[in-house]
N, C-alpha and C. Protein backbone atom coordinates (compact mmCIF):
# COMPACT_ATOMS: atom_id res chain seq x y z
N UNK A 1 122.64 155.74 242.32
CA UNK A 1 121.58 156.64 242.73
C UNK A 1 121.84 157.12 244.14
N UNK A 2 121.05 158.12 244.32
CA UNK A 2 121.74 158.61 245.84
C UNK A 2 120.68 157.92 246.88
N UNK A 3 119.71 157.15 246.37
CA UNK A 3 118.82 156.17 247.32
C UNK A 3 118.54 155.10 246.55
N UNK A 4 118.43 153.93 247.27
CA UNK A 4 118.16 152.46 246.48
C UNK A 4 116.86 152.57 245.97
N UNK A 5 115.94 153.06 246.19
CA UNK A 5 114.68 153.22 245.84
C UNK A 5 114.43 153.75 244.32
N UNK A 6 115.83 154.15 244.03
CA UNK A 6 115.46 155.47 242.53
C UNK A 6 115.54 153.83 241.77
N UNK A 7 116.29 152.22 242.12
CA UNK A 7 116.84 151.67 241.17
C UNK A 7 115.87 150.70 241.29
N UNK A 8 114.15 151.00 241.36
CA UNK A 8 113.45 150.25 241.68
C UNK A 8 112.30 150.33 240.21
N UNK A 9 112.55 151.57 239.73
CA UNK A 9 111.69 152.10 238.65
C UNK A 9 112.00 151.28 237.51
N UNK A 10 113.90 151.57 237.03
CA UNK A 10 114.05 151.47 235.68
C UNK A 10 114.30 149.90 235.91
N UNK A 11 114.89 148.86 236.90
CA UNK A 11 114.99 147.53 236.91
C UNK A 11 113.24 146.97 237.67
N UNK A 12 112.45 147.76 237.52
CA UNK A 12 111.00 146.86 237.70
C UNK A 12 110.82 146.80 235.97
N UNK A 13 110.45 148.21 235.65
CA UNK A 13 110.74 147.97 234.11
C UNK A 13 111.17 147.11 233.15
N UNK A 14 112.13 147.16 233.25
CA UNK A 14 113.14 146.44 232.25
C UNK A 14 112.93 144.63 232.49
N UNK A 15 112.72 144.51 234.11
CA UNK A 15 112.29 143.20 234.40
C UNK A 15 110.78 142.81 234.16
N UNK A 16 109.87 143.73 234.03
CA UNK A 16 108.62 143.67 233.32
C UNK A 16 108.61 143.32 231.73
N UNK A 17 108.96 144.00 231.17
CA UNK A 17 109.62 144.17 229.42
C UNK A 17 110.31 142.49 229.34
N UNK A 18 111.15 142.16 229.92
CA UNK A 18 112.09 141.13 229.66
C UNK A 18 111.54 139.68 230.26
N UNK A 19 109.99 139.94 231.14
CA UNK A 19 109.74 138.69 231.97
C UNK A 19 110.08 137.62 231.52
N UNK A 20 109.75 137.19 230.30
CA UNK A 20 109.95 135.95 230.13
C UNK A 20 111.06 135.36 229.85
N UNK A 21 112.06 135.99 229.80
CA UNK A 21 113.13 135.45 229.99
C UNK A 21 114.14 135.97 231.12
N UNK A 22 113.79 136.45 232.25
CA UNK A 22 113.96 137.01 233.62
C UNK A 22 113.75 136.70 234.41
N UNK A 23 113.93 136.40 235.80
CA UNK A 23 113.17 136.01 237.13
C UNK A 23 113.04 137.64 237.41
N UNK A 24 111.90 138.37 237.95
CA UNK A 24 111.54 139.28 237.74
C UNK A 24 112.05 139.47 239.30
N UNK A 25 111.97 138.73 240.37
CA UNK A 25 112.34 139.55 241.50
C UNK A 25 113.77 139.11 242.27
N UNK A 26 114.49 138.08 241.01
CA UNK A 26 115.68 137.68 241.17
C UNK A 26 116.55 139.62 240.75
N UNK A 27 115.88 139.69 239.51
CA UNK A 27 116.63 141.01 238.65
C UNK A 27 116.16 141.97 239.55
N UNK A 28 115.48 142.36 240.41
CA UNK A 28 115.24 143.67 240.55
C UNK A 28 115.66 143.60 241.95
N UNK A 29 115.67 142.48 243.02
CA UNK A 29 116.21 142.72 243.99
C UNK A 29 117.84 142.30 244.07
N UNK A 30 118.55 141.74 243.11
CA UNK A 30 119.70 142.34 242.91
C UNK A 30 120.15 143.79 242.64
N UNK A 31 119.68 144.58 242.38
CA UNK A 31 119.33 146.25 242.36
C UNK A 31 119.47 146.06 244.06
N UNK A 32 119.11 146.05 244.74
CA UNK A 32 118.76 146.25 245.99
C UNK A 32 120.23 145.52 246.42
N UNK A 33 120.87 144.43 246.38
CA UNK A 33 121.78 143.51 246.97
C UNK A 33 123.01 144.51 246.73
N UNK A 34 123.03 145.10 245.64
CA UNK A 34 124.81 145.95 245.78
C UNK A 34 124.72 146.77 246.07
N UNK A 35 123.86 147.59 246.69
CA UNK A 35 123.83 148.65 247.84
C UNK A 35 124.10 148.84 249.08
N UNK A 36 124.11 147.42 249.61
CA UNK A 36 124.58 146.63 250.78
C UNK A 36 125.75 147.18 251.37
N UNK A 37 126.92 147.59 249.93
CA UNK A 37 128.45 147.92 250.68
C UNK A 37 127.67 149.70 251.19
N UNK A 38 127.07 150.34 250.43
CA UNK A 38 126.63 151.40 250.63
C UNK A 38 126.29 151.63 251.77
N UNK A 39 125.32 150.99 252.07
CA UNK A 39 124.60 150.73 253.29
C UNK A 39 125.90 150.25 254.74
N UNK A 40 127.00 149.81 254.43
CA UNK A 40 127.54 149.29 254.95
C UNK A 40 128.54 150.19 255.38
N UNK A 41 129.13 151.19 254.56
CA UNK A 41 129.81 152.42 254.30
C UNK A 41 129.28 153.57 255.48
N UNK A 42 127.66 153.97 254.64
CA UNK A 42 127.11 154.68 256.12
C UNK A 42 127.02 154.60 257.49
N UNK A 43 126.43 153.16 257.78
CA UNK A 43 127.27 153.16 258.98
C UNK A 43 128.45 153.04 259.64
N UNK A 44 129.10 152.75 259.01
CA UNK A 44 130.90 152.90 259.40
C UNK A 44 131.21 154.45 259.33
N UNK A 45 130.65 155.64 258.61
CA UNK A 45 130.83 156.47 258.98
C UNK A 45 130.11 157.39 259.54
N UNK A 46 129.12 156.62 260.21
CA UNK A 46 128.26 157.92 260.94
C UNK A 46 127.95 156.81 262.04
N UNK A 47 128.31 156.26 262.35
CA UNK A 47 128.39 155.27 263.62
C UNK A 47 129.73 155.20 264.28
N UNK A 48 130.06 154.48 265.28
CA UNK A 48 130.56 154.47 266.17
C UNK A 48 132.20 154.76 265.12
N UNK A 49 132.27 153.91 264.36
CA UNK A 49 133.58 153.89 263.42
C UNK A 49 133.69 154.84 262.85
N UNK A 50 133.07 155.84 263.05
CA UNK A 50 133.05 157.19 261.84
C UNK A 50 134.54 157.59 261.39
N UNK A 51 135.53 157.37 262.05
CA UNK A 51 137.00 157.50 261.60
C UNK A 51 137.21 157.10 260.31
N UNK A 52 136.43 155.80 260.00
CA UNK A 52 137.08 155.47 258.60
C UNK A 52 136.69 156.33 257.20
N UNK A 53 135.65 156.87 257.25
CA UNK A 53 135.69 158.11 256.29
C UNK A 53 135.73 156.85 255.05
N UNK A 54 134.77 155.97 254.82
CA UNK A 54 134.80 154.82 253.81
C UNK A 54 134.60 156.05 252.50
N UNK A 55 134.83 155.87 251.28
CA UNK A 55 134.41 155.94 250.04
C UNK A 55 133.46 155.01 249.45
N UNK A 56 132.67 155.24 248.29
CA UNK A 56 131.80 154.95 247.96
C UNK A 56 132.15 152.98 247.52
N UNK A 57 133.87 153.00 246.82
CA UNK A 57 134.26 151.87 246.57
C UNK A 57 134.83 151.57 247.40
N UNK A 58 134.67 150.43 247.77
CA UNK A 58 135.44 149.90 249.39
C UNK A 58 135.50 148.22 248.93
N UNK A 59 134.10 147.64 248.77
CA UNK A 59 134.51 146.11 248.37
C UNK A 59 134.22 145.76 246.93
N UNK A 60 134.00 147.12 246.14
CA UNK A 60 133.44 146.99 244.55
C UNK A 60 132.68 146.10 244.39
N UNK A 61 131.58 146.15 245.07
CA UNK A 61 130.31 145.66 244.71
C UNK A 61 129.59 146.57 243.88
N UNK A 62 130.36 147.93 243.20
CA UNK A 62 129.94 148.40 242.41
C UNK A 62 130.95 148.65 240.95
N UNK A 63 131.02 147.18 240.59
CA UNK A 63 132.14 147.08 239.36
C UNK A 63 131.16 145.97 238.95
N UNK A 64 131.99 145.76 237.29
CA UNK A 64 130.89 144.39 236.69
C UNK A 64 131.45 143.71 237.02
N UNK A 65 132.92 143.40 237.55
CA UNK A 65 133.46 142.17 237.99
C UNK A 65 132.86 141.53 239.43
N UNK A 66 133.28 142.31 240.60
CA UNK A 66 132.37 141.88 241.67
C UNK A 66 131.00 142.11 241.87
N UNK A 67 130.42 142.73 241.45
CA UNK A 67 128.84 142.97 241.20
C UNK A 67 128.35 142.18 240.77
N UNK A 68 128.96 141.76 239.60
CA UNK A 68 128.41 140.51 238.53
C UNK A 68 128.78 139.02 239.66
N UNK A 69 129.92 138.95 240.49
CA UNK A 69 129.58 137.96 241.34
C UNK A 69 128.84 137.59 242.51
N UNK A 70 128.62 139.26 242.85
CA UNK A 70 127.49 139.18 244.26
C UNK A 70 126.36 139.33 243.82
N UNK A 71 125.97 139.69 242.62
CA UNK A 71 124.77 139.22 242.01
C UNK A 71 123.88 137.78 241.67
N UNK A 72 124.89 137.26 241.28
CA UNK A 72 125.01 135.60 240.86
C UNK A 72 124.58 134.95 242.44
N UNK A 73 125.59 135.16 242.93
CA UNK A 73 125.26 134.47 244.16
C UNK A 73 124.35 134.80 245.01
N UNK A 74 123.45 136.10 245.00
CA UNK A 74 122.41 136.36 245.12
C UNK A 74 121.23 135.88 245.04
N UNK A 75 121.35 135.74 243.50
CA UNK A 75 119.96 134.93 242.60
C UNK A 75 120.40 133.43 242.87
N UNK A 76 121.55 133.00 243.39
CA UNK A 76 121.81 131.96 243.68
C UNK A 76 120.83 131.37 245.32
N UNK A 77 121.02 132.68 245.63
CA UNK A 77 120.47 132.45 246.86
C UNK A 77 119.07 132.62 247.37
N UNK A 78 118.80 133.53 246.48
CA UNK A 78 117.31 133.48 246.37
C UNK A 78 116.74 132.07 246.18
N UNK A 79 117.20 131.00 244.99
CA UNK A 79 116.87 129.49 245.21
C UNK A 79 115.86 128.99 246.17
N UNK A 80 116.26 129.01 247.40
CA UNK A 80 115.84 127.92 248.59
C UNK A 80 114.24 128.61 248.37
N UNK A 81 114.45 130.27 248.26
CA UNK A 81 113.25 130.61 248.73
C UNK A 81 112.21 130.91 247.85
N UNK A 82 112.30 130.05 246.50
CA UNK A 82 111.34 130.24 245.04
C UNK A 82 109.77 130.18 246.02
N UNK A 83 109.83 129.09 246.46
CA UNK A 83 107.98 129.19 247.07
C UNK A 83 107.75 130.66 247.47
N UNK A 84 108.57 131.44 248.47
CA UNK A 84 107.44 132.38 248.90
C UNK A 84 107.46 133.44 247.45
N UNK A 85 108.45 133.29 246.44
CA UNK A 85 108.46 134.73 245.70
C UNK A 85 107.16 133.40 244.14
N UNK A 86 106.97 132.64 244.40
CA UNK A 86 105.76 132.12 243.57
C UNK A 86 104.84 132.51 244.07
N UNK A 87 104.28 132.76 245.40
CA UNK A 87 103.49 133.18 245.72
C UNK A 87 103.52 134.67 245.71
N UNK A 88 104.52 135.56 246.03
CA UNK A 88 104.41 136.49 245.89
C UNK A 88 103.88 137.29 244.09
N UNK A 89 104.35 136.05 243.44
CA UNK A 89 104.12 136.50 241.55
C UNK A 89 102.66 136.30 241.76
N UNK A 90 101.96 134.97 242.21
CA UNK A 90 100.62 134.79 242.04
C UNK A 90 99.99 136.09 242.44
N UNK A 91 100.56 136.71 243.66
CA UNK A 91 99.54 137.47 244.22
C UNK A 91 99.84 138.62 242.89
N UNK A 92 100.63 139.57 242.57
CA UNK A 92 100.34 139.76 241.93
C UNK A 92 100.14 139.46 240.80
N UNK A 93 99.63 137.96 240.51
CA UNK A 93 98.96 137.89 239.20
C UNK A 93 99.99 138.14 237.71
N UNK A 94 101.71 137.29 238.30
CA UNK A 94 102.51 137.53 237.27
C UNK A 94 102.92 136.18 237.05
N UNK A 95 102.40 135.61 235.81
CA UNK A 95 103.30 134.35 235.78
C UNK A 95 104.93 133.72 235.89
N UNK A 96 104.85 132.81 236.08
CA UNK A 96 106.68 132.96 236.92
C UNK A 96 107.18 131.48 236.98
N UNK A 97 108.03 130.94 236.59
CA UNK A 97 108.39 129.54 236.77
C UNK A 97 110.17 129.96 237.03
N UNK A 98 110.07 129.40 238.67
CA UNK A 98 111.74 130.39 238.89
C UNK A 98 112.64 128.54 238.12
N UNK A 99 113.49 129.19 238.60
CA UNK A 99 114.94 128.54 237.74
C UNK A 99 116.19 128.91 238.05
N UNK A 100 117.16 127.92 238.64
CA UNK A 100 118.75 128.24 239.53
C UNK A 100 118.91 129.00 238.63
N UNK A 101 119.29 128.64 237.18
CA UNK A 101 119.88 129.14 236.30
C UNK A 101 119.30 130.72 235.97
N UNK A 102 118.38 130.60 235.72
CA UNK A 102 117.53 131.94 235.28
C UNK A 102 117.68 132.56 236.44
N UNK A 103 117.31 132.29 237.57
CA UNK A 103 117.80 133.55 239.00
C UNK A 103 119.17 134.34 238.88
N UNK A 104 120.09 132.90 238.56
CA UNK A 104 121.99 133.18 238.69
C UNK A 104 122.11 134.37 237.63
N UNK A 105 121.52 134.46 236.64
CA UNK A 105 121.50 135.26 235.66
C UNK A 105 121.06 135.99 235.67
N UNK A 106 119.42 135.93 236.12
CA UNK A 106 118.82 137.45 236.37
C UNK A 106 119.42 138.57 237.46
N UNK A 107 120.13 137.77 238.67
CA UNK A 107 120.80 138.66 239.53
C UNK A 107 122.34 139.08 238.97
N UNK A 108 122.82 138.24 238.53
CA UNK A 108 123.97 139.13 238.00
C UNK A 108 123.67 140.29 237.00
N UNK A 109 122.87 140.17 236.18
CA UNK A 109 122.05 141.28 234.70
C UNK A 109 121.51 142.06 235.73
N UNK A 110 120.92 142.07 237.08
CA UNK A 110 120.61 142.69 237.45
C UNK A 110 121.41 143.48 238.26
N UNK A 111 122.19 143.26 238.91
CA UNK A 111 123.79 143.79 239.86
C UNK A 111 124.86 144.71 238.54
N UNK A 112 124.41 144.12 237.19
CA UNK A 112 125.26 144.97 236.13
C UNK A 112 124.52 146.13 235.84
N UNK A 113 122.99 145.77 236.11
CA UNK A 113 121.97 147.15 235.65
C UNK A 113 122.15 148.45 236.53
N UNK A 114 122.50 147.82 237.76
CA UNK A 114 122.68 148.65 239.24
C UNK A 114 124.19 149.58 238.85
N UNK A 115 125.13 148.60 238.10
CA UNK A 115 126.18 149.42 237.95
C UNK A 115 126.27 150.43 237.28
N UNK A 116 125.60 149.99 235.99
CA UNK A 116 125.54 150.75 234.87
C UNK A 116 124.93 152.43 235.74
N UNK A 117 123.51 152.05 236.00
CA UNK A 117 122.91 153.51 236.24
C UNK A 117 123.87 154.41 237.38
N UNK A 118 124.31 153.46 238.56
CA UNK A 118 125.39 154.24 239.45
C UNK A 118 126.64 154.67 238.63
N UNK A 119 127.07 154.13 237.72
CA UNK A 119 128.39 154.56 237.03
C UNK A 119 127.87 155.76 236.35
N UNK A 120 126.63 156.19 235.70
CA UNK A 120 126.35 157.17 235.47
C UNK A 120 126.66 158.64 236.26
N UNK A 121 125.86 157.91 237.59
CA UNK A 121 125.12 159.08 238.60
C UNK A 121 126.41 159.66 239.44
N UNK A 122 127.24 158.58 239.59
CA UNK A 122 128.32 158.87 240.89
C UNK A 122 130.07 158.04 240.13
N UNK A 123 130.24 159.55 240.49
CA UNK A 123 131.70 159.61 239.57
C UNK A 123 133.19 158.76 240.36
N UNK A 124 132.69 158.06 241.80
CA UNK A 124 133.57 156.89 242.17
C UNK A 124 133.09 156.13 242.03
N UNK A 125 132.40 155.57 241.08
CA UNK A 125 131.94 153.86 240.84
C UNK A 125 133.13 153.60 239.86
N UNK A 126 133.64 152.55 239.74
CA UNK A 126 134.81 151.73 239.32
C UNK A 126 134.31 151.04 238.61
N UNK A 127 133.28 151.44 237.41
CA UNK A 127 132.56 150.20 236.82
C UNK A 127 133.74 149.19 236.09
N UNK A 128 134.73 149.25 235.75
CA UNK A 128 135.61 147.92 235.53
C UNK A 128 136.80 148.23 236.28
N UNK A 129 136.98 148.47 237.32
CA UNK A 129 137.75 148.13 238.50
C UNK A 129 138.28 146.37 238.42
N UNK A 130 139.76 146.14 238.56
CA UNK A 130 140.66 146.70 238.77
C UNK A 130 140.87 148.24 238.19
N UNK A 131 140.60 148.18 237.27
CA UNK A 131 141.23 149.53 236.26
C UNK A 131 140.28 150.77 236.95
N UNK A 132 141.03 151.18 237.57
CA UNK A 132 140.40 152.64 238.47
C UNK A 132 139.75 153.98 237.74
N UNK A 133 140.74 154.10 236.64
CA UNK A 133 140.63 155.46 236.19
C UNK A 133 139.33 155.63 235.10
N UNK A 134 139.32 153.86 234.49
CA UNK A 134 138.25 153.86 233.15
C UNK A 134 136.59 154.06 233.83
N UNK A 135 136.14 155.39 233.34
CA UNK A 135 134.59 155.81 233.51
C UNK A 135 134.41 156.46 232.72
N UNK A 136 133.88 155.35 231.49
CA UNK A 136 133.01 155.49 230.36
C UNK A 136 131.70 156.42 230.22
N UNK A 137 130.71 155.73 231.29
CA UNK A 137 129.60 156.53 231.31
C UNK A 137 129.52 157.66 232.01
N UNK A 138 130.43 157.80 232.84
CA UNK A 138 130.52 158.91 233.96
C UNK A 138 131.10 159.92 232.98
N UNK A 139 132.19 159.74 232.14
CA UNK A 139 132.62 160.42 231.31
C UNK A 139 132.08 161.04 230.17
N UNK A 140 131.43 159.87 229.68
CA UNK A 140 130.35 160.37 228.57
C UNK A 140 128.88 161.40 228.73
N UNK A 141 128.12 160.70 229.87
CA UNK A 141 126.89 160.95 230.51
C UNK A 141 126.91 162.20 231.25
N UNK A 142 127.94 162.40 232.11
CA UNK A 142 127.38 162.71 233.29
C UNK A 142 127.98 164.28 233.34
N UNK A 143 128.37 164.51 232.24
CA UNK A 143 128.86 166.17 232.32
C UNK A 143 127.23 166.87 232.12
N UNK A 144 127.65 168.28 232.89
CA UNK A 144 126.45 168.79 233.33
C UNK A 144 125.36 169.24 232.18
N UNK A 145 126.74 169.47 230.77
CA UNK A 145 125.87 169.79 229.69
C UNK A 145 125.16 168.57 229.08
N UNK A 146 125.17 167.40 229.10
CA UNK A 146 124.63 166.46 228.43
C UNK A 146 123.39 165.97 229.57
N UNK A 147 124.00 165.13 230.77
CA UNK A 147 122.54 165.26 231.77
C UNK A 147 123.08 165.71 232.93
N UNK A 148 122.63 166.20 233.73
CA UNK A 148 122.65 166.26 235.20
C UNK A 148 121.94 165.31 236.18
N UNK A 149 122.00 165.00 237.56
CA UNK A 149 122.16 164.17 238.45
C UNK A 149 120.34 164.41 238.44
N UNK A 150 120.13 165.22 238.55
CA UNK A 150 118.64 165.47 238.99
C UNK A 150 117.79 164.94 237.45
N UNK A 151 118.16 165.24 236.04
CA UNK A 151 117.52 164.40 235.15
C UNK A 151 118.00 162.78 235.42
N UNK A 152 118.59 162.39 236.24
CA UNK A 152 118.97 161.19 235.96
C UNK A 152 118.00 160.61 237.29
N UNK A 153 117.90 161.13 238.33
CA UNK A 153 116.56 160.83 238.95
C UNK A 153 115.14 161.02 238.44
N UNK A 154 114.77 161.83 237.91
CA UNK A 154 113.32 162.56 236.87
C UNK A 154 113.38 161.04 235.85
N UNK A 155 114.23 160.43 235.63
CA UNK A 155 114.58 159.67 234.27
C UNK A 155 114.28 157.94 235.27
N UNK A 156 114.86 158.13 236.41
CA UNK A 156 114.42 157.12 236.86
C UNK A 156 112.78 156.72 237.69
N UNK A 157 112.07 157.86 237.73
CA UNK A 157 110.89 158.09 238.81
C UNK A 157 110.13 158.08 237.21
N UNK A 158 110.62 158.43 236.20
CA UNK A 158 109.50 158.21 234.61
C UNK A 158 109.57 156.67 234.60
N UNK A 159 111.10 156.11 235.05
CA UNK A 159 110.28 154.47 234.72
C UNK A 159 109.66 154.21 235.94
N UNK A 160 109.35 154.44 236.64
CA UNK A 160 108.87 153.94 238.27
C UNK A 160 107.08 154.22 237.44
N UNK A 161 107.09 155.01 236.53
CA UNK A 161 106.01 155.27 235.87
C UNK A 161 105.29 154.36 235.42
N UNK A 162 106.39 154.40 234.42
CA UNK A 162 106.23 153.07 233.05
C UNK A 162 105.77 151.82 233.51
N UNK A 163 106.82 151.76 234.64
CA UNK A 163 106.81 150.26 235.23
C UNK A 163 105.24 149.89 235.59
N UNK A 164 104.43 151.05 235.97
CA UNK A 164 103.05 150.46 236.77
C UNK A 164 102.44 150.47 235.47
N UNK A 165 102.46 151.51 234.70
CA UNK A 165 101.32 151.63 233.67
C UNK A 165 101.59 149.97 232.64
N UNK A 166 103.00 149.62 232.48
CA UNK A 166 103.21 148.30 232.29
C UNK A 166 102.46 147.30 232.99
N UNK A 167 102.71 147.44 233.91
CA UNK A 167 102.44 146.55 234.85
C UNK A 167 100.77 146.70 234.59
N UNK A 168 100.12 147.31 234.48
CA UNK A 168 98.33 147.47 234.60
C UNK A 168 98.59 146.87 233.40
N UNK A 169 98.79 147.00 232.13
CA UNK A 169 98.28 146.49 230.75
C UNK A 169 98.68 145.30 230.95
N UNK A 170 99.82 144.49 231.23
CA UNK A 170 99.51 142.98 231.80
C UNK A 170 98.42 142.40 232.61
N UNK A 171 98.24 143.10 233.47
CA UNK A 171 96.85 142.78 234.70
C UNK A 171 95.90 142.61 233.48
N UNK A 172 95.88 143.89 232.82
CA UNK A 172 94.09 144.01 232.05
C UNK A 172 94.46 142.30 231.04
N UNK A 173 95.95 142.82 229.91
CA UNK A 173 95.68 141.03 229.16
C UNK A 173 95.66 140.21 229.61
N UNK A 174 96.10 140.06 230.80
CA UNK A 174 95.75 138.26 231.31
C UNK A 174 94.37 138.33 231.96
N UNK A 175 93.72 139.16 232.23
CA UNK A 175 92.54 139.51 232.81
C UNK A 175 91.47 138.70 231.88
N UNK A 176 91.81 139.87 230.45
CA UNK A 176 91.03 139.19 228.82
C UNK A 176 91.21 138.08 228.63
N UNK A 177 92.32 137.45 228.65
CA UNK A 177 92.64 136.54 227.99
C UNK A 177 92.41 134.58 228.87
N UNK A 178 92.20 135.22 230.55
CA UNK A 178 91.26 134.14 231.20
C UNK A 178 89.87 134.61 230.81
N UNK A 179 89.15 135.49 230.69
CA UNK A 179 88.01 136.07 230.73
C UNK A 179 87.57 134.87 229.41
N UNK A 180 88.40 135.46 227.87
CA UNK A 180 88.06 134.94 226.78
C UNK A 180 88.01 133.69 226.69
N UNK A 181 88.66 132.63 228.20
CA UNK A 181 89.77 131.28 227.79
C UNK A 181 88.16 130.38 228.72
N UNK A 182 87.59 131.50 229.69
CA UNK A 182 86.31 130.61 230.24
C UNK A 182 85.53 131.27 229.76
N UNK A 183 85.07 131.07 228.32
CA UNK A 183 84.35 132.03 227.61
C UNK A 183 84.05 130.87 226.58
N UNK A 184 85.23 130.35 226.02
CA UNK A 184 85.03 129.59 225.05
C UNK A 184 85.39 127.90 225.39
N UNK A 185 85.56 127.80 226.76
CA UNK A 185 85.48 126.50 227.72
C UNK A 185 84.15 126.69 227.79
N UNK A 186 83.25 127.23 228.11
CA UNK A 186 82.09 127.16 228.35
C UNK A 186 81.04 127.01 227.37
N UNK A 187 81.19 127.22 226.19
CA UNK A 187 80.85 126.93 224.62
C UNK A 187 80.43 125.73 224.45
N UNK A 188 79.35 125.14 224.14
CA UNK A 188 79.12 123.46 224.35
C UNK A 188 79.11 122.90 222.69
N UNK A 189 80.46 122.52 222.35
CA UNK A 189 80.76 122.02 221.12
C UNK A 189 79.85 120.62 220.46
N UNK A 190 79.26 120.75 219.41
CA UNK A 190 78.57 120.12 218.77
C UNK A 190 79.59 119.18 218.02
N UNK A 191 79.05 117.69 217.97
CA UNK A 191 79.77 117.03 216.99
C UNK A 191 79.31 116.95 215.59
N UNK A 192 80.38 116.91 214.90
CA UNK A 192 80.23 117.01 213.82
C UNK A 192 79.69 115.54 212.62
């Protein structure tokens, strides 16, 4: 995407859809973690280093091979800090039981989700780098007659959509479903 923000829609989504078997902010802030070389790129060339004229692939943190490992070790790393993102689920009112394993996984699935949509959008992603030349989706996707760059943002700001209107119909069922749960706790059962 041409901003980290577009990869906030379709991986809140997909990590909404998939919660229960997801760490929901292991997967979506891996989206955020392989942007890093990006981020890292810009300033090397619009800062003091501007000579190096980086390209988009520099440490292929946008391939499934290294992506899929700076992902891992990501959600790996997220670990220490399960308390504040439990609290952060409570607050919003998302149930959540984190897990090494389930993080290690949700950030790599999530660092592959990041690839996938950039291998779409931007025609130097190396999604299986070593092998330079193979771009599947870039090849398939991304010619102007099938989508263009701007439906592929419109496509990501529809799940940034989804994701809340998702996100509300969870709020409302767990809403019902404590509502109904001290509803019928409160019921004073007769013996039989």
């Amino acid at each position: 995407m041409p901003f980290t923000p577009y990869h906030f829609g379709p991986s809140a989504f997909v990590g909404l859809v998939f919660k229960r078997w997801l760490d929901l902010p292991a997967f979506v802030l891996a989206n955020v973690a392989i942007d890093m070389e990006v981020l890292f790129c810009i300033e090397k060339t619009s800062g003091p280093l501007s000579h190096w004229n980086l390209p988009h692939q520099v440490f292929h943190f946008h391939s499934l091979l290294v992506g899929g490992i700076v992902g891992t070790v990501f959600g790996l790393a997220m670990f220490p800090f399960r308390s504040i993102f439990e609290k952060l689920m409570n607050l919003l009112r998302l149930a959540y039981k984190p897990a090494a394993l389930k993080m290690a996984v949700s950030g790599l699935l999530g660092a592959w989700f990041h690839v996938a949509i950039d291998s779409i959008y931007h025609w130097d992603v190396q999604m299986f780098w070593p092998n330079k030349s193979a771009r599947p989706l870039w090849n398939l996707l991304s010619r102007p007659q099938i989508i263009s760059q701007s439906q592929i943002r419109d496509i990501c700001l529809a799940f940034a959509v989804a994701a809340v209107a998702l996100y509300i119909v969870l709020l409302v069922s767990s809403f019902r479903a404590n509502r109904n749960n001290k509803k019928s706790a409160s019921q004073p059962t007769w013996p039989v």
